[in-house]
Structures are given as structure tokens and as C-alpha cells.
Protein backbone atom coordinates (compact mmCIF):
# COMPACT_ATOMS: atom_id res chain seq x y z
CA UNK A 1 -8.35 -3.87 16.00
CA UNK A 2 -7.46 -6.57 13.80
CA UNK A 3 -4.92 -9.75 14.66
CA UNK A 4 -3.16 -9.18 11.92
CA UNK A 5 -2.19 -5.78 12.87
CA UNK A 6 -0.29 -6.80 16.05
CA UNK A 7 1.83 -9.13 14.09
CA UNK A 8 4.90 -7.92 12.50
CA UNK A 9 7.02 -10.17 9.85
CA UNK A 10 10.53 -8.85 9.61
CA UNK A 11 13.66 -9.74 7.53
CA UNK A 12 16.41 -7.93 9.25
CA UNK A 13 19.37 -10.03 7.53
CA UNK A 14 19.33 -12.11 4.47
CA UNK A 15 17.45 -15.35 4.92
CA UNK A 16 16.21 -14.29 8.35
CA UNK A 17 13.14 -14.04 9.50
CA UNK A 18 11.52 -12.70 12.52
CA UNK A 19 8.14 -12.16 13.95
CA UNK A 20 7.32 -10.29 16.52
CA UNK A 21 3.36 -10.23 18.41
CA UNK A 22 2.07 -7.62 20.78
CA UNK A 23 1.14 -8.73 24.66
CA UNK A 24 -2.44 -8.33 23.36
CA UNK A 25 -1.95 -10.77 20.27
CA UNK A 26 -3.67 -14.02 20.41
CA UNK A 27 -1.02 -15.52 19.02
CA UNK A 28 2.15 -14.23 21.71
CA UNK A 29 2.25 -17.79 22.20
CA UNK A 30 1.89 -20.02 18.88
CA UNK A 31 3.17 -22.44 16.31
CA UNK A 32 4.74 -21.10 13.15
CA UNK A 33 4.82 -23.05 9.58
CA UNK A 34 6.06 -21.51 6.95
CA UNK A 35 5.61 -21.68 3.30
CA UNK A 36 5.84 -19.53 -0.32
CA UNK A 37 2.04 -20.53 -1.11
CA UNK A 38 0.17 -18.72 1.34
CA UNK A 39 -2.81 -20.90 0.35
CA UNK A 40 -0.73 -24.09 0.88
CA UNK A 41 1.34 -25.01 4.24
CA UNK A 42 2.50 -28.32 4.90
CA UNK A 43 2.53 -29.74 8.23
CA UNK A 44 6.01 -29.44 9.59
CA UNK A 45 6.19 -26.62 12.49
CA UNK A 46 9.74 -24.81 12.03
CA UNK A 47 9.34 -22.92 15.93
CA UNK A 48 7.48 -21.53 18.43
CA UNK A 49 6.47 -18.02 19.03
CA UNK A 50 7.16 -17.37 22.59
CA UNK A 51 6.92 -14.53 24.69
CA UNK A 52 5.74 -12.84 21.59
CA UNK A 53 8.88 -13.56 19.53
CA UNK A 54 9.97 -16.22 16.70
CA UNK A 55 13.00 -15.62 14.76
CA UNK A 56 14.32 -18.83 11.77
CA UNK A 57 16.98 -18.45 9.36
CA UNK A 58 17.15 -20.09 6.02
CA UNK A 59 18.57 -19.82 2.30
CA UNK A 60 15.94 -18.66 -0.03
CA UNK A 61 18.58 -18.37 -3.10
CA UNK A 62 15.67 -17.38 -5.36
CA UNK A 63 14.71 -14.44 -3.34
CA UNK A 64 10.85 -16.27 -3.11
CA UNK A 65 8.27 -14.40 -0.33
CA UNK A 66 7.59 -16.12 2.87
CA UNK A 67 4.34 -16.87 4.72
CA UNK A 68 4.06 -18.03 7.99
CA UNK A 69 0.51 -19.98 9.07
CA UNK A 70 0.41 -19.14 13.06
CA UNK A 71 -2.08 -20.67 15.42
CA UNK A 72 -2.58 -20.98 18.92
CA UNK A 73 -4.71 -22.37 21.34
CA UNK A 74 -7.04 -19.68 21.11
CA UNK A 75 -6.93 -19.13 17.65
CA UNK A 76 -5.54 -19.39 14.62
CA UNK A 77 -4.67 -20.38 11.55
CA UNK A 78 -3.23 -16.90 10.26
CA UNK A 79 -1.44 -16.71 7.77
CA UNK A 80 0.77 -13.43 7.87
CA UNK A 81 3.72 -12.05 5.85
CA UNK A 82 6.37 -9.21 5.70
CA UNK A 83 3.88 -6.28 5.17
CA UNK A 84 6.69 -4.13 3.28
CA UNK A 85 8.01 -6.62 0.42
CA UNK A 86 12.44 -6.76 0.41
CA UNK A 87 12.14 -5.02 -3.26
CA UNK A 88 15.90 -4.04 -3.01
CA UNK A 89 15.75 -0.35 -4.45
CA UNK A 90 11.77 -0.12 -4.42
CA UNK A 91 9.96 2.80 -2.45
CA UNK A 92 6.56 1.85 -0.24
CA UNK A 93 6.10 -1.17 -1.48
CA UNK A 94 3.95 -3.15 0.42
CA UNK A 95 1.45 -6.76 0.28
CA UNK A 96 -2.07 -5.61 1.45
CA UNK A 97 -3.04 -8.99 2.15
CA UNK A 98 -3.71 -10.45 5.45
CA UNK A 99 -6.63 -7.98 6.71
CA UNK A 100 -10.18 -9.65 8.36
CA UNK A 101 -13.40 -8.19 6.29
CA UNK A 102 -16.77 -8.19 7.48
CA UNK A 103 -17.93 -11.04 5.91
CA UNK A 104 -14.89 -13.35 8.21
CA UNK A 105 -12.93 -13.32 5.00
CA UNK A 106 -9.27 -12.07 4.60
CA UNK A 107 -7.85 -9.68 1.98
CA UNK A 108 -6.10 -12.30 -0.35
CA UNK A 109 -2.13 -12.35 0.35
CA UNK A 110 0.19 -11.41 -2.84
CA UNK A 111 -3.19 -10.33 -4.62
CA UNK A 112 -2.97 -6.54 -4.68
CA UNK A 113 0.35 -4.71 -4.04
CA UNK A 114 1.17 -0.56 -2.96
CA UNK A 115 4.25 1.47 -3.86
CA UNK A 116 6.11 4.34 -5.12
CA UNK A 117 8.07 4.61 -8.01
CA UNK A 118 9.93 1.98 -8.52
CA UNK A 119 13.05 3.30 -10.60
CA UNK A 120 15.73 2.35 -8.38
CA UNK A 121 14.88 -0.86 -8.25
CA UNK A 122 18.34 -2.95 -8.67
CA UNK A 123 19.04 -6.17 -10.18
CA UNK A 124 18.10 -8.04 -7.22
CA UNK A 125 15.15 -6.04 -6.47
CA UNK A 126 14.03 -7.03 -10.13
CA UNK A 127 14.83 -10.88 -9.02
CA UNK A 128 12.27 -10.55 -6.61
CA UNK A 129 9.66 -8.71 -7.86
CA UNK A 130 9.64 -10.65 -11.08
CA UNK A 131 8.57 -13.90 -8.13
CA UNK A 132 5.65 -11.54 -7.21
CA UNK A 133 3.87 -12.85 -10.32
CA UNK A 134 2.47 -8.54 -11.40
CA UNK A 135 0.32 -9.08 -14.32
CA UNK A 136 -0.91 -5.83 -14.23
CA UNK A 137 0.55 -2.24 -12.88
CA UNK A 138 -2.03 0.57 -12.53
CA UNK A 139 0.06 3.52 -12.42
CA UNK A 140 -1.70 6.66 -11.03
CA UNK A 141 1.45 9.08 -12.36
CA UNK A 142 1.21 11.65 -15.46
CA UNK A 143 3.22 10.84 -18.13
CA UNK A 144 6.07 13.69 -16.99
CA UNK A 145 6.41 11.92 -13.93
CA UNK A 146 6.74 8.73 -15.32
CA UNK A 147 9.27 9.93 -17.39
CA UNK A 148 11.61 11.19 -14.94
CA UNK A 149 10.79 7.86 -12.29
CA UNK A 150 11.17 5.38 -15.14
CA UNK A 151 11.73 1.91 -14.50
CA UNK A 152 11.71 -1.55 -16.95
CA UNK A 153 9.85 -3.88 -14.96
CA UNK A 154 10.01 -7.91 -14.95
CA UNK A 155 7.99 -9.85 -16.90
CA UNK A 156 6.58 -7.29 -18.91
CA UNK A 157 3.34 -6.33 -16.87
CA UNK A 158 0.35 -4.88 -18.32
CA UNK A 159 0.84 -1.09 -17.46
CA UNK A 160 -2.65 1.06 -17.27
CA UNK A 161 -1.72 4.75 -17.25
CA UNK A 162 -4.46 6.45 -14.86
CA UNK A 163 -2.97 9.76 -14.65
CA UNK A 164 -4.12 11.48 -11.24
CA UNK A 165 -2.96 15.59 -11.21
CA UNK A 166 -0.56 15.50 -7.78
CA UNK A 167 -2.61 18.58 -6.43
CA UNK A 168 -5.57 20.27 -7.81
CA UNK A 169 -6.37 21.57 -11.16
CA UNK A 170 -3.17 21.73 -11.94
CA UNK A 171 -0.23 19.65 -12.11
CA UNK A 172 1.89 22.93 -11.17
CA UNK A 173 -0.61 23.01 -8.12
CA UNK A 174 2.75 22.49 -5.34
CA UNK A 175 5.14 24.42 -7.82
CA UNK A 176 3.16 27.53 -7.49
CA UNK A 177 2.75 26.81 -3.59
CA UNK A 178 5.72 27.17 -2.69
CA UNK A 179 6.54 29.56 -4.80
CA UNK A 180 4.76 31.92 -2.54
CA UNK A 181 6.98 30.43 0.20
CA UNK A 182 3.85 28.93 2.47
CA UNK A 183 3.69 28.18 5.99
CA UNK A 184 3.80 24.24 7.25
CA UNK A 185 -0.28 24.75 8.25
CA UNK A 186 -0.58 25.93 4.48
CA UNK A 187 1.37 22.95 2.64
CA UNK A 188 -1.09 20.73 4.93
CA UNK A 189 -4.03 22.51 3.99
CA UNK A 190 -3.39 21.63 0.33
CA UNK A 191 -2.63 17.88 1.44
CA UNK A 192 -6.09 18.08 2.50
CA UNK A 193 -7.61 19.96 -0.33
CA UNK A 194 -5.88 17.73 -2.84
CA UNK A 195 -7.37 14.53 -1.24
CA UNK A 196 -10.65 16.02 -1.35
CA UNK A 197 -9.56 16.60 -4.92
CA UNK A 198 -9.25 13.20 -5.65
CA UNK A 199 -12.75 12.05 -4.51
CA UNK A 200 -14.57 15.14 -6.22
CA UNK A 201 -12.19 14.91 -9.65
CA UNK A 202 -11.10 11.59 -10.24
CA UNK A 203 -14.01 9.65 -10.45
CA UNK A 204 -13.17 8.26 -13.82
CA UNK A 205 -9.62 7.07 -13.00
CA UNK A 206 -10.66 5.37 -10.09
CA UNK A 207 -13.41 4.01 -11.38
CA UNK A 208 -11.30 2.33 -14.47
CA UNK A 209 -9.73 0.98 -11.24
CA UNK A 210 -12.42 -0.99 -10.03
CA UNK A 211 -13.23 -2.43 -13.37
CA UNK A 212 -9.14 -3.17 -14.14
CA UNK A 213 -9.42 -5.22 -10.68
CA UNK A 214 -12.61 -6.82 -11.52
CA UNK A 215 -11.47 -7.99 -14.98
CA UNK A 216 -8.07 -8.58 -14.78
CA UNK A 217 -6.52 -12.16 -15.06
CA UNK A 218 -5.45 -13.98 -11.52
CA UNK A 219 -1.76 -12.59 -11.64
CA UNK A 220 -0.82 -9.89 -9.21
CA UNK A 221 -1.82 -6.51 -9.62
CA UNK A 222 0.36 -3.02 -8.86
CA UNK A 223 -1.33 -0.05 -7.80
CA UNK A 224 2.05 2.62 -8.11
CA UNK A 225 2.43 6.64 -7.93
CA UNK A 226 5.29 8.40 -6.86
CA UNK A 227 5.57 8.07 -3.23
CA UNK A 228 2.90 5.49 -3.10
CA UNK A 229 1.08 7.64 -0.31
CA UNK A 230 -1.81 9.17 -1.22
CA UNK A 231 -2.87 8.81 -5.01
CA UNK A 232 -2.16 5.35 -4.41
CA UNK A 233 -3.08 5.23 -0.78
CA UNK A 234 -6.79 6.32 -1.74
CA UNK A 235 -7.12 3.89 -3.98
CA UNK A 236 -6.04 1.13 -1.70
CA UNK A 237 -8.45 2.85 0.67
CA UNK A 238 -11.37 2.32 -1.32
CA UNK A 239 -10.56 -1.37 -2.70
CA UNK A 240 -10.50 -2.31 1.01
CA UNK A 241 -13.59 -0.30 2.07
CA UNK A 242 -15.29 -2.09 -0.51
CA UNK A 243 -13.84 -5.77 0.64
CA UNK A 244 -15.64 -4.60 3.74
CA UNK A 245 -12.54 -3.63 5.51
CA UNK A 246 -13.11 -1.44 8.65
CA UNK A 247 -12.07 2.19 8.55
CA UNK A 248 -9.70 1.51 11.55
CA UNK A 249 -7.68 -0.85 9.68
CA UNK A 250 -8.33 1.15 6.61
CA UNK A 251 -6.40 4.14 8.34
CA UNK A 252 -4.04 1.73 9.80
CA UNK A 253 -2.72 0.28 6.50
CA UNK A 254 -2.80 3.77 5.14
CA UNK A 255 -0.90 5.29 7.64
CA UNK A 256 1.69 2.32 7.05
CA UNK A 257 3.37 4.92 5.06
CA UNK A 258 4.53 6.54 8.06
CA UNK A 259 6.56 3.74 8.73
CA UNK A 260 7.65 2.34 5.05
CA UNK A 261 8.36 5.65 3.05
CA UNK A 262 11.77 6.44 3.21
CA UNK A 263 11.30 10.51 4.11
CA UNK A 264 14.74 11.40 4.37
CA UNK A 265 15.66 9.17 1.16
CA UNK A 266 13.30 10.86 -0.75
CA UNK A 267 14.01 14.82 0.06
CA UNK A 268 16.60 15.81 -3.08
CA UNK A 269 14.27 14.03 -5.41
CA UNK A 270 10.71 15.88 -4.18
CA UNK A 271 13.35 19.01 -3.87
CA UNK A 272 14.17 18.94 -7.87
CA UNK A 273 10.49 17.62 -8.67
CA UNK A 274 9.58 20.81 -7.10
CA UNK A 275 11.31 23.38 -7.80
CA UNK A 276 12.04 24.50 -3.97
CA UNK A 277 15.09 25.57 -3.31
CA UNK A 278 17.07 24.43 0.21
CA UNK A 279 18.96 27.60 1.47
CA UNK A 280 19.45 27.41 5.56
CA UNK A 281 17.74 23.95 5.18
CA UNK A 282 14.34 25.92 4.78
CA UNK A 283 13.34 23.96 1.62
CA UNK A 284 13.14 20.56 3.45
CA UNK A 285 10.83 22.46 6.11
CA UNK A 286 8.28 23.73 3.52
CA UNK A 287 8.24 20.12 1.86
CA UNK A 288 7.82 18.06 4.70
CA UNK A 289 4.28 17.75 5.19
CA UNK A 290 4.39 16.34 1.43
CA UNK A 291 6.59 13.29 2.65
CA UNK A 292 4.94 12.98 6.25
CA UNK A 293 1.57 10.63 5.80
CA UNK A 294 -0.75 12.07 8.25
CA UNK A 295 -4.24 10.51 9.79
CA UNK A 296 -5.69 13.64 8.51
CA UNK A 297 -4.73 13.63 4.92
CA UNK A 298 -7.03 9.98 4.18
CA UNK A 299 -9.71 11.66 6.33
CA UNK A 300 -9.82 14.85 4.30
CA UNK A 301 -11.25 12.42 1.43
CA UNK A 302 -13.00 10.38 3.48
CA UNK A 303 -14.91 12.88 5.53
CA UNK A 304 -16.69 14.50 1.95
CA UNK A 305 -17.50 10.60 1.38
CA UNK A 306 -19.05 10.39 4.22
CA UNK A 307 -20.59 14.23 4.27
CA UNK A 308 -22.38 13.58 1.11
CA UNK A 309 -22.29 9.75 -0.19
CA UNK A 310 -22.79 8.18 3.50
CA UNK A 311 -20.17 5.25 3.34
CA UNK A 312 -17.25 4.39 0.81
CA UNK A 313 -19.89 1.48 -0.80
CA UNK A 314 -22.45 4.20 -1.73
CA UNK A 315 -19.90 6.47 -3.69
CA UNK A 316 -18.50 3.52 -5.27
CA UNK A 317 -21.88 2.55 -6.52
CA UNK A 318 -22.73 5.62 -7.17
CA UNK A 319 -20.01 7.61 -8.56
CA UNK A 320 -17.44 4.92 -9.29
CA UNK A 321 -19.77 2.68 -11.63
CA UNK A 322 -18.92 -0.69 -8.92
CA UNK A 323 -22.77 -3.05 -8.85
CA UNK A 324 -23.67 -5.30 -6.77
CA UNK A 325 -22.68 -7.92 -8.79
CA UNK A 326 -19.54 -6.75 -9.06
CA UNK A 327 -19.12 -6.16 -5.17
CA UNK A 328 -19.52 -9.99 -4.95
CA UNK A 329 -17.36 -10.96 -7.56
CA UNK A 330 -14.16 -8.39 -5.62
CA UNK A 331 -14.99 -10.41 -2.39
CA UNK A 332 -14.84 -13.71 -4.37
CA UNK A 333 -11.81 -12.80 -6.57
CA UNK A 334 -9.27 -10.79 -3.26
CA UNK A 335 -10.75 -12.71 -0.16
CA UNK A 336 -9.90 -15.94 0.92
């Protein structure tokens, strides 16, 4: 598996930071800088990891990202971040930067961004997305949706409406699921089916994806749905499959989710959005495997890649409209 992934960047309190390495990290004993470029780190060395931990408090008044460059004897430099960005009010959003391609590049830091909806976001939470530099949000919601997650966003981003069905066929595909009051095995069924859905019938939305990334300007770019799990999530799967990111990692960043979506935050809202009512607490049951983010779900899509495309690359080429030229040009423009 990847460095990167047995790093974790951490912000428990305002202006502190903490990082934390795995036993098996090569960098559980290293040298930390720490800068807002993430292309440009002086050389001043603020601490030590040791023993796997480094923890450094400062002000950051304008509420600017950190990166820390680690390196050890054995390796290094790495530059590594907070993977879930301090968005005060934002759901799932997370920095996909950071991961090792096949080529020995890394995904670009504060290149490509992941969330949910993001209207909650405070006045604070605007602050610091607005120092996230998003020219562009690609928002994979209908219309509806959007209207009932609203949010004005700093900075006035280019917003590209790629409306993605949440479910199949129809976007009453859950509504009419539970109306028939379904079983947990049946909600996850339809997780599956619906990710298969998204590779068989939304090959034009995602590839308007690939050609937004390929052509937009070098601000930031947003890829947003509601929960930011799995209309979202496949979309982030196939950018980094393309970057030449390993399925492992692939799965990892997906499942990231897990970890980052704030389930029980989220249950009245997916509640109302669905019509389900919550008698005896059995409504929160039914729903669950719609704000769990399961191994399986990503898999679902990618195993009818693989079944009849062979690898991500191929259906992108094939179905998705992405050349080789512009494979080159997506390493170029999100690797470092």
C-alpha cells in the first residue's frame, strides 16, 4: 500500500496540528516542514516525528491549509496534508492529493477536491473554502436536489450541472424502495445495482467530466453530490484510475467515506429526502446501507468494467471519449 496512506494529518483544536504514522511507515521517524504551498517549503524544520507522532501549534488567522514535507532517512520528501479539509459546516469534503501513480508521480495536492452538499457551510467554513482557490464545481445532483441542499459558494465558481439519477431509471428509484418496506440485503442490492447504473447509464456525464478536467483553467476543481459517496466517489474513482492510481488505493480513498461522512448527522435529512418514515426507529434501519460506504458498492461498478471493458483506461477510451493525448495531458496537468 501506499506511504501516504499510513500517514494521517489531523487538526484536533484550532491551530493544531498533528500527524500521526503507522509502525510500518517509512517515515515513524522523520523531519517535518511545513508550508501553505505544497509545491514550495522552505528550509526551516518545525519538529520531529517520533515514535510515529508530531504534533505543532500555530495561529493561522486566515484559516489557510497546511502541508507538511516529511522525510527520513529512508525516504522522503512527502508532502502530505489533512485528507478531510476543516470546511466548518461542509459534508465529505476531502483533498485527493497526495497518492503515488504508476508513472512515480503523485496526485497533485489542492488540485481536485470530494464532497457532499455543502449547504451548511457557515461563515467560517466559507473563509476557508474561498482559500481553496475552486474555479470550477462539477456538481453530479439533479436540479431538485440542488434546490433543497443549496448553498452560495465563495468566489463565484464555475458550476457544471451533471445531473446523475440517485438510483436507476428513476429518480424515485429509493422512494419506491422503501415504499415496499425492503430488507437491509435488498437496500444493498440496489446500492449495487445503482453503481452498475452509473457505469452502464452515465457515460455522457462522466465523460463531460473528463473533458471539464482536461480543459479547465489551473484553479481548483469540486467534484460535489449529496453525500459525496458514490456519484461522486465513482467519479473520483475513475480520475485516479486514469492517473494510474492502483485499485487498492483507489478503494482506499473511496472507502474514506466510511470515516469522513457524518452517518448519524445526516439521518433526518436522507429521512425527509426519502420519504421513510421512523416509527420504533425502523426507518433509520432500512436507510442505513444508503449512508454506510461499503467495499462492495465501488466494486459493483468496477467489476462490469472489468467484466466487459478489461481495465478503467479501456472504458474511458472507449466509452468516456478520454485519447491518448489527453491521458498525457491529465498526468501532466494533476501529477506532480
Amino acid at each position: 500500500m501506499d506511504q501516504i496512506c499510513s500517514i494521517e494529518v489531523s487538526s484536533p483544536a484550532y491551530g493544531r496540528h498533528q500527524i500521526i504514522c503507522r509502525p510500518s511507515s517509512n517515515f515513524y521517524e522523520a523531519t517535518v516542514r511545513c508550508s501553505v504551498d505544497p509545491k514550495n517549503f522552505d528550509d526551516e524544520i518545525i519538529g520531529h516525528i517520533i515514535n510515529g507522532k508530531f504534533s505543532t501549534t500555530f495561529d493561522n488567522p486566515d484559516y489557510n491549509r497546511q502541508y507538511f514535507c516529511l522525510e527520513s532517512a529512508s525516504s522522503g520528501p512527502l508532502v502530505c496534508a489533512q485528507r478531510n479539509v476543516l470546511l466548518e459546516g461542509s459534508v465529505n469534503f476531502r483533498d485527493i492529493g497526495g497518492y503515488l501513480t504508476e508513472s512515480g508521480n503523485r496526485v497533485a495536492w489542492g488540485k481536485i477536491y470530494r464532497s457532499g452538499h455543502l449547504s451548511d457551510l457557515t461563515a467560517l467554513g466559507k473563509i476557508a473554502y474561498a482559500n481553496l482557490d475552486v474555479g470550477m464545481v462539477i456538481d453530479f445532483r439533479l436540479l431538485e436536489e440542488k434546490a433543497n441542499e443549496n448553498a452560495e459558494l465563495p468566489g463565484a465558481p464555475n458550476v457544471c450541472q451533471l445531473g446523475i439519477i440517485p438510483g436507476v431509471g428513476t429518480a424515485h428509484y429509493f422512494h419506491d424502495l422503501f415504499a415496499t418496506k425492503p430488507r437491509e440485503i435488498d437496500v444493498v442490492e440496489a446500492m449495487h445495482e445503482m453503481m452498475r447504473y452509473l457505469v452502464t447509464d452515465n457515460i455522457d456525464a462522466y465523460g463531460q467530466l473528463f473533458q471539464l478536467l482536461l480543459y479547465s483553467d489551473n484553479a481548483g476543481v469540486l467534484l460535489n453530490c449529496s453525500a459525496g459517496k458514490e456519484r461522486t466517489g465513482f467519479g473520483i474513482a475513475l480520475v485516479l484510475e486514469c492517473l494510474g492510481v492502483p485499485r487498492e488505493v483507489v478503494l482506499y480513498d473511496f472507502m474514506l467515506s466510511k470515516k469522513y461522512f457524518p452517518v448519524e448527522d445526516e439521518i433526518d435529512r436522507v429521512l425527509r429526502k426519502y420519504g421513510v418514515s421512523n416509527e420504533n426507529g425502523e426507518g433509520v434501519n432500512i436507510i442505513m446501507p444508503l449512508l454506510e460506504t461499503r467495499e462492495s458498492y465501488l466494486n459493483a461498478a468496477f467489476d462490469y468494467i472489468d467484466k466487459y471493458y478489461g481495465c478503467t483506461k479501456v472504458f474511458a477510451k472507449q466509452c468516456l471519449g478520454v485519447g491518448d493525448v489527453d491521458f498525457v495531458r491529465l498526468v501532466n496537468k494533476y501529477t506532480d
